[in-house]
Protein backbone atom coordinates (compact mmCIF):
# COMPACT_ATOMS: atom_id res chain seq x y z
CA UNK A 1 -75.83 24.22 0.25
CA UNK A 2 -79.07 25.23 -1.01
CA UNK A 3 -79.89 28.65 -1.30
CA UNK A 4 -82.61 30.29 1.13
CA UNK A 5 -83.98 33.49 2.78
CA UNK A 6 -82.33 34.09 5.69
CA UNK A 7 -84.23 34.49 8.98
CA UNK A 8 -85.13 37.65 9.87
CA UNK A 9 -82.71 39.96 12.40
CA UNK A 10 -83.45 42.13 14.96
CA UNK A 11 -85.44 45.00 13.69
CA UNK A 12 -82.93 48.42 12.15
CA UNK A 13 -83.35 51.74 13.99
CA UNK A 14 -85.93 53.63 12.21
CA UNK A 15 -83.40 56.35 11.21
CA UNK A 16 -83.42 54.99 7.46
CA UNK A 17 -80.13 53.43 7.43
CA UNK A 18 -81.38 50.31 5.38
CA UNK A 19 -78.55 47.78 6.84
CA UNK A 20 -78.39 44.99 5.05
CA UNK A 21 -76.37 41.42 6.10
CA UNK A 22 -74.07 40.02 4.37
CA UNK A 23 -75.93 37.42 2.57
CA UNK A 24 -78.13 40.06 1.89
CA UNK A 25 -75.46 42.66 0.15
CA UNK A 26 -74.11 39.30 -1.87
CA UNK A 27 -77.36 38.31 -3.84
CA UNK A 28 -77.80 42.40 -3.91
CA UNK A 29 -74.40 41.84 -6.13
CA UNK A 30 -75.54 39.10 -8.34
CA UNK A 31 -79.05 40.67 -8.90
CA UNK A 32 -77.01 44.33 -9.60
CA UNK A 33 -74.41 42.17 -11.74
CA UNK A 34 -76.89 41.00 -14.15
CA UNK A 35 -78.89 44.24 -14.93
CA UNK A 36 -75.03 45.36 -15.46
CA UNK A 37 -73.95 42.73 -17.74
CA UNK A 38 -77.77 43.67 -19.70
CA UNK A 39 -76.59 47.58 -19.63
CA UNK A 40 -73.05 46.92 -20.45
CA UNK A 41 -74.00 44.68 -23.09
CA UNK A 42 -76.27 47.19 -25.25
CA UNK A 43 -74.00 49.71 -24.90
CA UNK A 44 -70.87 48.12 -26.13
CA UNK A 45 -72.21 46.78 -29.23
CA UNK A 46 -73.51 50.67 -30.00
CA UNK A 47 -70.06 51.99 -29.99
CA UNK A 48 -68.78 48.01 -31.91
CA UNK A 49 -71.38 48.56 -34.66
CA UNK A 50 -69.01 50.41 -37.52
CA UNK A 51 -65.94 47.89 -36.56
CA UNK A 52 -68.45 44.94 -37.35
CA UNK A 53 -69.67 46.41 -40.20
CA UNK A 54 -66.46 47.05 -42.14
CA UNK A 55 -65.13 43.45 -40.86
CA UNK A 56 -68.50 41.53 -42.22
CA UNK A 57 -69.13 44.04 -44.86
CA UNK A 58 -72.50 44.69 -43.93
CA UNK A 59 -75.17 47.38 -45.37
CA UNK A 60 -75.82 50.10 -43.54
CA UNK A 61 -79.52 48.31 -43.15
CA UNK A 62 -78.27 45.24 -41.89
CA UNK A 63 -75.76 46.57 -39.44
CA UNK A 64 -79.18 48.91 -38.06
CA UNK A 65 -80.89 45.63 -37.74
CA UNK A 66 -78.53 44.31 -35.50
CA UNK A 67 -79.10 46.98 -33.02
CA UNK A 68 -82.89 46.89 -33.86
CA UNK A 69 -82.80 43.20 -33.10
CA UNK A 70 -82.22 43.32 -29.91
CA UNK A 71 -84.69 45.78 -28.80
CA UNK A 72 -87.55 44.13 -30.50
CA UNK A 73 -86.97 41.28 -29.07
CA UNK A 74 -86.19 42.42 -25.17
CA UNK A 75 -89.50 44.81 -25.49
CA UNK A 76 -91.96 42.56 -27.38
CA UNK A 77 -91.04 39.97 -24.44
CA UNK A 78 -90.26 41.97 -21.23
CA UNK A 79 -94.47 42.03 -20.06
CA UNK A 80 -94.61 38.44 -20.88
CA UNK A 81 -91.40 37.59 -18.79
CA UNK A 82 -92.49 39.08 -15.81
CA UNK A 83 -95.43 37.44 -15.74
CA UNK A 84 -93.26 34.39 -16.00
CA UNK A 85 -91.20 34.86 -13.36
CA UNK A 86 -94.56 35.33 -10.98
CA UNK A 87 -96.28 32.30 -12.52
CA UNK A 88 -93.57 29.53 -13.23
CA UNK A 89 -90.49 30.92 -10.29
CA UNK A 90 -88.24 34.00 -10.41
CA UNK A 91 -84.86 32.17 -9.37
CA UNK A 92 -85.85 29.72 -12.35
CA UNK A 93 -86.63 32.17 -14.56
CA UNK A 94 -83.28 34.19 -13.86
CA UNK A 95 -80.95 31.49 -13.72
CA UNK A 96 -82.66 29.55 -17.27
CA UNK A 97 -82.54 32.77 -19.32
CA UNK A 98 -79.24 33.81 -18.24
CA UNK A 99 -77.93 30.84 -19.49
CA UNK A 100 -79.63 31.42 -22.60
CA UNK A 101 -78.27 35.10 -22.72
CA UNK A 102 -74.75 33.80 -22.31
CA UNK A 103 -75.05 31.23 -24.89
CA UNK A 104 -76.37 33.67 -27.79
CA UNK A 105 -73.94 36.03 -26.77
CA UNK A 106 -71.10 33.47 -27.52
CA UNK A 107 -72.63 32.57 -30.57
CA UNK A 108 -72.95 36.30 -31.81
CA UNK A 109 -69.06 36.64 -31.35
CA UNK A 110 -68.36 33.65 -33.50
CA UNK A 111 -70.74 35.14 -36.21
CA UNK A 112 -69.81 35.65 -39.80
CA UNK A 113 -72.50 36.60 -41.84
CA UNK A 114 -75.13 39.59 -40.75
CA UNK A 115 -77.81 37.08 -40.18
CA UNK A 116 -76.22 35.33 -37.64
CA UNK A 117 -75.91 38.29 -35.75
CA UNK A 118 -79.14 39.21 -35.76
CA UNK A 119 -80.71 36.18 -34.95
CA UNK A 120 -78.31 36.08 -31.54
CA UNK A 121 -78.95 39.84 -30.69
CA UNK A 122 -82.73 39.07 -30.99
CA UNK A 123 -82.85 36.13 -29.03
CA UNK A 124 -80.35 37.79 -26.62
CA UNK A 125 -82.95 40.40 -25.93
CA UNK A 126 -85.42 37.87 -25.35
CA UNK A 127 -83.83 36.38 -22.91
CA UNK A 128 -83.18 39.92 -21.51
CA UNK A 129 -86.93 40.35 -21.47
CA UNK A 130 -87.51 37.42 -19.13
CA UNK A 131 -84.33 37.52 -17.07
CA UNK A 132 -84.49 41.59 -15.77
CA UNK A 133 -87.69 41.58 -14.36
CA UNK A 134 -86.67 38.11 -12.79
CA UNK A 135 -84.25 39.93 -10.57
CA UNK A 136 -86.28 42.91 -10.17
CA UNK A 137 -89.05 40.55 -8.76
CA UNK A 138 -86.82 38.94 -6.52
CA UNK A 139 -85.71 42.29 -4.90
CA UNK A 140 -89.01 43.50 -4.57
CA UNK A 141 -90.08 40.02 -3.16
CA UNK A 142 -86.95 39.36 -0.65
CA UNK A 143 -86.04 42.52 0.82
CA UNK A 144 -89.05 44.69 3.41
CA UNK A 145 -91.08 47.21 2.13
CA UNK A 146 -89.09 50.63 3.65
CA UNK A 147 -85.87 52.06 3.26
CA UNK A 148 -84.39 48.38 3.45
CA UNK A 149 -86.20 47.63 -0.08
CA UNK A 150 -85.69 51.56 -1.38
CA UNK A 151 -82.03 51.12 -0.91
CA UNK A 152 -82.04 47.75 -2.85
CA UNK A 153 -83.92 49.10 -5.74
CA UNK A 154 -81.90 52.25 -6.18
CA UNK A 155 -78.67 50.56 -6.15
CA UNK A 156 -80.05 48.73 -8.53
CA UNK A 157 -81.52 51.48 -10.59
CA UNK A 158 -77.86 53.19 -9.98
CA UNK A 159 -75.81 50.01 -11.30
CA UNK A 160 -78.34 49.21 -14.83
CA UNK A 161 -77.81 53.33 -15.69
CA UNK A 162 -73.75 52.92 -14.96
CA UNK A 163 -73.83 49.56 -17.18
CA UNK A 164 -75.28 52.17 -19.77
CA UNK A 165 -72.76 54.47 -19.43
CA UNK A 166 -69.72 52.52 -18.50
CA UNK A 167 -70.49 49.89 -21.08
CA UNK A 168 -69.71 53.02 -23.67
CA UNK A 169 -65.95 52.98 -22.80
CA UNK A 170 -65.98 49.24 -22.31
CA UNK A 171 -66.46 49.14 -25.38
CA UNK A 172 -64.54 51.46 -26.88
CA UNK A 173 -61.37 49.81 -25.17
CA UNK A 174 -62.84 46.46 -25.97
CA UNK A 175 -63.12 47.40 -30.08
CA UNK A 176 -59.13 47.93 -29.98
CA UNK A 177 -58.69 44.41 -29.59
CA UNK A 178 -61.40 43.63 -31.88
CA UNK A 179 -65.14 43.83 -32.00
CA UNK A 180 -65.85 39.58 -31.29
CA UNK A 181 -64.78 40.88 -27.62
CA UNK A 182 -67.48 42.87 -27.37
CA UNK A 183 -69.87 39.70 -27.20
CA UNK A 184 -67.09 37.34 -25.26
CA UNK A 185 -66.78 40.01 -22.29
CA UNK A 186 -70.43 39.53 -21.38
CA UNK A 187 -70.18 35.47 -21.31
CA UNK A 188 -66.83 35.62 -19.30
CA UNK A 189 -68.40 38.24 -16.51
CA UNK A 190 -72.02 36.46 -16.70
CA UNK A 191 -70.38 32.83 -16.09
CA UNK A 192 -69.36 34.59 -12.65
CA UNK A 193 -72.81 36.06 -12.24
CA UNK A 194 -74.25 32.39 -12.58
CA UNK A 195 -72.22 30.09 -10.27
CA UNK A 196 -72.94 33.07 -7.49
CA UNK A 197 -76.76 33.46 -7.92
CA UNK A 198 -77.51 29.22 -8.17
CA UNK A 199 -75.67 29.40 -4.72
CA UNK A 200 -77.47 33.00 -3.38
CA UNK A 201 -81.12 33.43 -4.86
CA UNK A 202 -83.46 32.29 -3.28
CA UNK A 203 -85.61 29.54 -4.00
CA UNK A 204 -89.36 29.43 -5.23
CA UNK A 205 -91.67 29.07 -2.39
CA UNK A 206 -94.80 28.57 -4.57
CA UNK A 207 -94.75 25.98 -6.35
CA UNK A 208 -94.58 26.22 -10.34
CA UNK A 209 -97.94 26.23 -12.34
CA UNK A 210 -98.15 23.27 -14.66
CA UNK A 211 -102.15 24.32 -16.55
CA UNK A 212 -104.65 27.07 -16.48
CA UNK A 213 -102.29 29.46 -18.43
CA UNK A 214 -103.22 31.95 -20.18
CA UNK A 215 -102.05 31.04 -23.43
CA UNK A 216 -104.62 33.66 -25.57
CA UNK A 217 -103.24 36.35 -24.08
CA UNK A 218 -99.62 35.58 -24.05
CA UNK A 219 -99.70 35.39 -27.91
CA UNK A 220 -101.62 38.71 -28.40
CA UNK A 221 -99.40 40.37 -25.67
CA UNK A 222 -96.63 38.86 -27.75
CA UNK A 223 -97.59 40.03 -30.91
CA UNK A 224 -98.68 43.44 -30.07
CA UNK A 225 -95.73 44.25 -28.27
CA UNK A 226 -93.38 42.62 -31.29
CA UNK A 227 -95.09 44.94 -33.50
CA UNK A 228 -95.48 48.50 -32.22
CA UNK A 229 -91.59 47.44 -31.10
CA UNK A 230 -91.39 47.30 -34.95
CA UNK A 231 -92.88 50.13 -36.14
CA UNK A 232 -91.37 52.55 -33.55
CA UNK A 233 -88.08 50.83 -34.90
CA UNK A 234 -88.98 51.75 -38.21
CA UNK A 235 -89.54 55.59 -37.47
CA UNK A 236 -86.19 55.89 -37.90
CA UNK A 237 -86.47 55.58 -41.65
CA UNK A 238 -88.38 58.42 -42.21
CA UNK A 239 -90.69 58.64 -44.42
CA UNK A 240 -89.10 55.38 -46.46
CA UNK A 241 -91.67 52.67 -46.33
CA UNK A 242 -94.11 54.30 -44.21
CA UNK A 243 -96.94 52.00 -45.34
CA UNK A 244 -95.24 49.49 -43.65
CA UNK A 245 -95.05 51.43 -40.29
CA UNK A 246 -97.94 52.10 -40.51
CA UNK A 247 -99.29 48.63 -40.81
CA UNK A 248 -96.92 47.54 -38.16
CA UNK A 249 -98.37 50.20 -35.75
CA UNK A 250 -101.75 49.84 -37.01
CA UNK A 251 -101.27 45.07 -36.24
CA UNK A 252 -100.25 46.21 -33.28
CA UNK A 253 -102.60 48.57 -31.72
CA UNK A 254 -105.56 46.05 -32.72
CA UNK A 255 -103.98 43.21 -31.17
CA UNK A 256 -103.50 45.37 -27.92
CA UNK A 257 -107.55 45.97 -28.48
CA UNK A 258 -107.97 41.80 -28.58
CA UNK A 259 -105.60 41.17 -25.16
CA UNK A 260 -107.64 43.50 -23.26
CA UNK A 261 -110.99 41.61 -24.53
CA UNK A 262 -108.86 38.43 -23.96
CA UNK A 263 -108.22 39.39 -20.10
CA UNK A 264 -111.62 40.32 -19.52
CA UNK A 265 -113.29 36.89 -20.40
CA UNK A 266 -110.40 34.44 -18.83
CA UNK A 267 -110.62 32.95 -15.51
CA UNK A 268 -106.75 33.64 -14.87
CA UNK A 269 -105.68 36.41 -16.81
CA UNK A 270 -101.83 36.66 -17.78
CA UNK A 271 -102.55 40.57 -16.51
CA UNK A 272 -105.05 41.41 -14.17
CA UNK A 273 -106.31 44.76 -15.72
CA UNK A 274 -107.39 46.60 -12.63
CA UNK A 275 -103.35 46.94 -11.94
CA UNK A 276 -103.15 49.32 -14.87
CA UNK A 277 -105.94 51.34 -12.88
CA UNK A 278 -102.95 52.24 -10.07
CA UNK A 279 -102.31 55.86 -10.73
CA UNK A 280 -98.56 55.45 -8.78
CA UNK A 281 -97.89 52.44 -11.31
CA UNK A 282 -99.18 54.22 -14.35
CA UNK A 283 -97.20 57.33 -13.75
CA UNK A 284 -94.34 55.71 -13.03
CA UNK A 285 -93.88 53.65 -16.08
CA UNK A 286 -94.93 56.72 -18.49
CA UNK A 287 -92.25 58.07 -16.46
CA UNK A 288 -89.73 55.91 -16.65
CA UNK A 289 -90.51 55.72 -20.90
CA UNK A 290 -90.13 59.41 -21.18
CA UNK A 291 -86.90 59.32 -18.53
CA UNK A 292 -85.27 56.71 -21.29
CA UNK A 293 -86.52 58.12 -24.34
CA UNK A 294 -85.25 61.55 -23.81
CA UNK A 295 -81.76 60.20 -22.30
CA UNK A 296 -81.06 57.23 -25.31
CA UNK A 297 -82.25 60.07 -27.59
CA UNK A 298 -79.79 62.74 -26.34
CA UNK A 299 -77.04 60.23 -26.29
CA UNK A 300 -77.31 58.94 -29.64
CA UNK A 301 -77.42 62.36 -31.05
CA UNK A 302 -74.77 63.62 -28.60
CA UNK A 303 -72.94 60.62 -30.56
CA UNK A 304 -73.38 61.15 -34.24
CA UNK A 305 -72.10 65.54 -33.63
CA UNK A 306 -69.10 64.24 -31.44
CA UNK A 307 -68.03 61.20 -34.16
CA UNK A 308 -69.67 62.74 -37.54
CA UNK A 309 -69.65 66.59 -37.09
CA UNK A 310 -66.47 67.03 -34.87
CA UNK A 311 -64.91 63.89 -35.89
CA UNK A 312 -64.04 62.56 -32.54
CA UNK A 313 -62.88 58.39 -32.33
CA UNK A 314 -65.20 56.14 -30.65
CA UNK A 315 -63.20 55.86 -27.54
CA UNK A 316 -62.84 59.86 -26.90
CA UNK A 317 -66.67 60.43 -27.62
CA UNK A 318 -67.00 57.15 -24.98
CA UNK A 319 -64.39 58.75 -22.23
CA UNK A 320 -66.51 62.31 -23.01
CA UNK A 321 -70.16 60.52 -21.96
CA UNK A 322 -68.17 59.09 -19.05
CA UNK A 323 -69.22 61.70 -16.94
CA UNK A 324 -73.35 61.17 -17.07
CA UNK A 325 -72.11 57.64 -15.32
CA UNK A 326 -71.91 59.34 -12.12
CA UNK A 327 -75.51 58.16 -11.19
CA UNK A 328 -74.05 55.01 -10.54
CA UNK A 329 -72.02 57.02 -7.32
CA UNK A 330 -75.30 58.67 -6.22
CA UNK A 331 -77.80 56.31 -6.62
CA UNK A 332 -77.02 53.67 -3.48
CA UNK A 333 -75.66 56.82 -1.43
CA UNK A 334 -77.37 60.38 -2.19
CA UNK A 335 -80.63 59.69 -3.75
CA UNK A 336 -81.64 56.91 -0.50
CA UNK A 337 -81.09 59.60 1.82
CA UNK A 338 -83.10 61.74 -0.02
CA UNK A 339 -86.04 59.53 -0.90
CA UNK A 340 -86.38 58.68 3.48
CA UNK A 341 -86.47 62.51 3.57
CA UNK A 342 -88.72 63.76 1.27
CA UNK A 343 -90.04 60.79 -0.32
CA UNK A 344 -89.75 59.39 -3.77
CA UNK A 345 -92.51 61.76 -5.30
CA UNK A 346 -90.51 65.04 -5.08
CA UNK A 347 -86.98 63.04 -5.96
CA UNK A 348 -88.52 62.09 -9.03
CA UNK A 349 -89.89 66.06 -9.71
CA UNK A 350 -85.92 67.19 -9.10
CA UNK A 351 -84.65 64.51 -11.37
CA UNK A 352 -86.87 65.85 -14.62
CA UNK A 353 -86.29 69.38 -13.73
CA UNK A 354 -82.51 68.50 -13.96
CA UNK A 355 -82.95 66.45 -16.96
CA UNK A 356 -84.79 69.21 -18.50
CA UNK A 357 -82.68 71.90 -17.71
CA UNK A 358 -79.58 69.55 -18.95
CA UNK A 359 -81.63 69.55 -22.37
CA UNK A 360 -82.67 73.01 -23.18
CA UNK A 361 -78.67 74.42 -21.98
CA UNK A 362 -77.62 71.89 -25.09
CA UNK A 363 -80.08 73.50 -27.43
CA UNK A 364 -78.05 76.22 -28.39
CA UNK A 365 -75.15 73.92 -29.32
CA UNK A 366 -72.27 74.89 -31.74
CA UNK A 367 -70.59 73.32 -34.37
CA UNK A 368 -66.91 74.21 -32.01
CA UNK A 369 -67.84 73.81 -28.49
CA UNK A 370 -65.56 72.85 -26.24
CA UNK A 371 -66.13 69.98 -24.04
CA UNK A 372 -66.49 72.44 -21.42
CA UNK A 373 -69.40 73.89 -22.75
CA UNK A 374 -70.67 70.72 -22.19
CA UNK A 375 -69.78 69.53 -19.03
CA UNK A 376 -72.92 71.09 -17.24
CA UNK A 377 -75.55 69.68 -19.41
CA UNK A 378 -73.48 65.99 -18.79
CA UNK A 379 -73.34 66.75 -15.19
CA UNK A 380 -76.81 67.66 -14.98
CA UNK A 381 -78.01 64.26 -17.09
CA UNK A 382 -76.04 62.06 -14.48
CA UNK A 383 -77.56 63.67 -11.49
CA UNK A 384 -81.21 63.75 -13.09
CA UNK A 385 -80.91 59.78 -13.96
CA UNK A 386 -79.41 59.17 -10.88
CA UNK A 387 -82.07 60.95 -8.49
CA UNK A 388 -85.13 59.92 -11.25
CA UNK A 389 -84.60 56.13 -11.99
CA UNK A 390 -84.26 54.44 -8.45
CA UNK A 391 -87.41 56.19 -7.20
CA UNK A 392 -89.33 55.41 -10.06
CA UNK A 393 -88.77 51.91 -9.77
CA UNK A 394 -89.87 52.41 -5.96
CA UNK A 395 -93.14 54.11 -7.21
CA UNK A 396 -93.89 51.26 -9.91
CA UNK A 397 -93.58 48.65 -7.31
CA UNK A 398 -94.97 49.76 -4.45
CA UNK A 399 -97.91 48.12 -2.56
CA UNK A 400 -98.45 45.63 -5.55
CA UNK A 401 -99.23 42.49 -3.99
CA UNK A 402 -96.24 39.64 -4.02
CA UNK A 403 -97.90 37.40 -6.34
CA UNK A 404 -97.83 40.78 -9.34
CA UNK A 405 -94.23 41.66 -8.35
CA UNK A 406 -92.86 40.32 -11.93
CA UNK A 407 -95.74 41.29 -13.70
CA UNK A 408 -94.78 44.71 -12.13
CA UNK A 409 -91.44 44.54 -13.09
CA UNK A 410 -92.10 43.65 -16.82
CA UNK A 411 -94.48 46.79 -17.34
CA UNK A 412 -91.64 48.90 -15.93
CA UNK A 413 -88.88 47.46 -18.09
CA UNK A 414 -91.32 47.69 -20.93
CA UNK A 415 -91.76 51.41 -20.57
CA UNK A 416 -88.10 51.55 -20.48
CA UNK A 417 -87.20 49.60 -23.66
CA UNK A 418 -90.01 51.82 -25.26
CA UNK A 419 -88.76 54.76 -24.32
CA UNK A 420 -85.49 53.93 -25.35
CA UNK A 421 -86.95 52.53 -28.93
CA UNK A 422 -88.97 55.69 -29.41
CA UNK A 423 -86.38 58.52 -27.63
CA UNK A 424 -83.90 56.84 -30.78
CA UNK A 425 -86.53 56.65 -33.68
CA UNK A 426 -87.85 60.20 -32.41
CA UNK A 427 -84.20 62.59 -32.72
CA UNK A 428 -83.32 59.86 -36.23
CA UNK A 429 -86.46 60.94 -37.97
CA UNK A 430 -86.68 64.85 -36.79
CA UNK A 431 -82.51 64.84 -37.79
CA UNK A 432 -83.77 63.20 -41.42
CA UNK A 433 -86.44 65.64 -42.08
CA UNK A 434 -84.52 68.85 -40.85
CA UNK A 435 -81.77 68.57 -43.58
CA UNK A 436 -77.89 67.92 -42.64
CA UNK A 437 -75.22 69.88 -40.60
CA UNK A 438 -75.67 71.62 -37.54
CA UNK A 439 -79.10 72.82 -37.73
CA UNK A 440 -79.95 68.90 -38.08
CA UNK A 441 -78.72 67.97 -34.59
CA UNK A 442 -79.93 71.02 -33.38
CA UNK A 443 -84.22 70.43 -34.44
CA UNK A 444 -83.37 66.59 -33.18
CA UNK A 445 -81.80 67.42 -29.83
CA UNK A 446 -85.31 69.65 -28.88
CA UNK A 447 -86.74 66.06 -29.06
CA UNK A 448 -85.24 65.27 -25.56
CA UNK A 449 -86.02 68.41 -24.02
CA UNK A 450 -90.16 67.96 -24.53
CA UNK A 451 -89.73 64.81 -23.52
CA UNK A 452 -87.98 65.57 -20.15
CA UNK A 453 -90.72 68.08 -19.74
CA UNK A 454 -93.81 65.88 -20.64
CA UNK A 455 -91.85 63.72 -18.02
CA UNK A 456 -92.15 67.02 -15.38
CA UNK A 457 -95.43 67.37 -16.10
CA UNK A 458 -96.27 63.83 -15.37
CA UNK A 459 -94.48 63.68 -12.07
CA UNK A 460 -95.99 66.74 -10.65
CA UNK A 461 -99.70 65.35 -9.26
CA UNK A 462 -97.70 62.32 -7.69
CA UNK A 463 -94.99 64.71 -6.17
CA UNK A 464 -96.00 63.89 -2.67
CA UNK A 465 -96.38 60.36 -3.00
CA UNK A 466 -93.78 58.17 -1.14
CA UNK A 467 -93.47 60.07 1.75
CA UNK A 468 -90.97 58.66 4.86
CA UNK A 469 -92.79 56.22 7.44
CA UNK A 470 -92.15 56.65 10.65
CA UNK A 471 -91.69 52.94 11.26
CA UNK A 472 -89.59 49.86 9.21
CA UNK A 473 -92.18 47.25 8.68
CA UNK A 474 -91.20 43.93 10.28
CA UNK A 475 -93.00 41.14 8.89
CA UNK A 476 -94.01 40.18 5.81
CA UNK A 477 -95.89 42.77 3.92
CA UNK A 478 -98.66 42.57 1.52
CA UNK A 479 -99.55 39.02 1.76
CA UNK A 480 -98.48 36.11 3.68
CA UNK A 481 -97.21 34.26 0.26
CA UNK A 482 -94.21 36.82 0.06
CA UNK A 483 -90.62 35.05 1.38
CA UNK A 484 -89.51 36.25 4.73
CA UNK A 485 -87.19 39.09 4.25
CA UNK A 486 -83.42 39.05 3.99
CA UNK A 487 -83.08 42.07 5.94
CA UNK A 488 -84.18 44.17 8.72
């Protein structure tokens, strides 16, 4: 049976409950299962990366440029990819890369030289890059602007943090039985994911452009993004081949100069520049970089003290993080009910001042503190990710029109893989230049903290956007090319 929106139902109560049917809640799953496998994936090779290492006998260099790899590749490609899933279909888009995701990720478990590794992780995160906002476009494109669409998104949001944080003891359990698992897992849970979403997403209404791309602008947007990608990679060095860096940065910056010029003069721009002028859209995405930066910064240094300093195994300092993975239990049920109350403006304030408060109690951290001593600053992350990430996908997709829904999902999951790329260089370099030991981790881990409060600073003016309407739209909303809803 072919897959296909479902007719709309009688309209919900406007209480906020955001029912959704049961067809409804089952492409939810598939769409949720994928930015898991994504999540899960990244995080398992993290903790798999000294196992591989010592099996291939890789150089510290090589075995960084596996993780590098991947991030490179899923941010240089993420804008491009949701611009793909608006122009050429989102269910093709989502079911094509995900094949290719699965297939690299096979091939990187059969890998036995560092090269082959790489080349899988970077084409893994390329397929990441057109595959996430796929599903994010498809959410934001199936289910009614409201609480119905708010829910979606958040448990969402809620299910790519917990692949973050569960994927950490997945993979610590996973490395006991050797590290090739760590790359099989993925294929064996995302050949589920695929025979469910050919059957459940929906198909393309719009039929698929065959000319008038933008083909200019997809290489510069390409290239510019591959290279700042690169060069914020390559902070982590230090100062060790900073001409390089430099240059990287430097490519890069110009080539964002000649896209803009690019979209100016062409007919049908692969990004229609007056969507950067959205304040909502821009804060949200500078947001969501400093939400990721600050968090993928704190955790890898939270990392190196437990395994390096304290010399905790990979699976205790996994089981230890396990607690910031509670965002995944109040994303879909807490943070909803809050958003309809207050709106998503003031959700996201409360998530940065618990993200920064979870920051500056860790500053004063001590080379034998208990795990106790830690707990609230853990606590405190996993709340603050779990009330800031769901409503900042809300404000970064909100109001833009159907036909920009993937091209609104790529900026967003650019900012993200940024933030994550520069949070990591950011805490690597400060802990190089401060010296070793204690004092190290401590200069690094202030890193975080300004970012969580640049982050604070940002969400203030927008605080009281988002507020609760006092009625579910019932029809299609924005334009009359977005599918009828799934839910009501």
């Amino acid at each position: 049976m072919s897959a296909h929106p479902l007719p709309p139902s009688p309209p919900s109560p406007p209480s906020g409950t955001a029912a959704l049917s049961g067809r409804a809640w089952a492409l939810l799953l598939v769409l949720c299962g994928a930015v898991f496998l994504e999540g899960i994936d990244v995080a398992m090779l993290a903790v798999a990366v000294p196992e591989i290492r010592a099996d291939l006998g890789l150089s510290t260099g090589t075995a960084a440029w596996v993780v590098s790899a991947y991030v490179i590749g899923y941010a240089g490609f993420t804008l491009l990819g949701g611009r793909a899933a608006d122009l050429l279909g989102r269910r093709r888009m989502f079911l094509a890369w995900l094949v290719v995701f699965l297939v690299f990720s096979a091939l990187g478990g059969l890998a036995t030289e560092g090269w082959m590794l790489i080349v899988s992780r970077f084409v893994t995160g390329v397929a990441s890059a057109f595959m996430t906002p796929a599903a994010l476009s498809v959410i934001t494109t199936s289910y009614p602007q409201g609480p119905p669409r708010n829910r979606a998104l958040m448990i969402y949001a809620g299910t790519s943090a917990g692949g973050f944080s569960l994927g950490l003891v997945i993979g610590g359990l996973l490395t006991q039985f050797g590290w090739r698992w760590v790359f099989f897992a993925p294929v064996l849970l995302g050949g589920v994911i695929l025979v469910a979403a050919v059957r459940l997403v929906p198909h393309d209404r719009e039929p698929m452009r065959t000319s008038g791309f933008d083909l200019a602008g997809a290489a510069t947007a390409a290239g510019a993004m591959l290279l700042l990608t690169y060069g914020i990679v390559r902070l982590e060095h230090g100062l060790a081949g900073w001409a390089l860096t430099l240059a990287a940065v430097g490519a890069g910056l110009l080539l964002v100069g000649v896209f803009v010029l690019v979209e100016r003069r062409v007919p049908a721009p692969l990004v229609r520049l007056a969507l950067l002028r959205r304040a909502p859209l821009v804060r949200a995405d500078l947001g969501a970089l400093l939400l990721f930066g600050a968090f993928f910064g704190f955790q890898f240094m939270l990392t190196l003290y437990l395994q390096e300093l304290r010399g905790w195994s990979s699976l205790e300092t996994s089981l230890a993080l396990l607690l910031m993975g509670i965002d995944v239990v109040l994303a879909p049920t807490v943070t909803p009910l809050l958003v309809n109350r207050y709106g998503h403006g003031r959700v996201i304030v409360w998530g940065f001042v618990l993200a920064a408060l979870a920051y500056l109690l860790f500053l004063p951290l001590g080379a034998d503190w208990s795990y106790a001593m830690m707990v609230p600053s853990l606590l405190f992350l996993g709340v603050s990710f779990g009330l800031a990430y769901g409503p900042l996908t809300i404000a970064a997709t909100d109001g833009v029109d159907p036909g920009e829904q993937g091209l609104a999902g790529g900026l967003l999951q650019t900012a993200t893989q940024f933030g994550a790329a520069v949070g990591v260089a950011s805490v690597t370099a400060v802990h190089g230049l401060a010296g070793t030991g204690l004092d190290a981790f401590r200069a690094a881990l202030v890193v975080p903290a300004v970012l969580a409060l640049m982050g604070l600073a940002l969400a203030l003016p927008g605080r009281n956007g988002g507020k609760p309407r006092t009625a579910i739209p019932t029809g299609p909303v924005g334009s009359r090319s977005e599918p009828a809803p799934l839910i009501l």
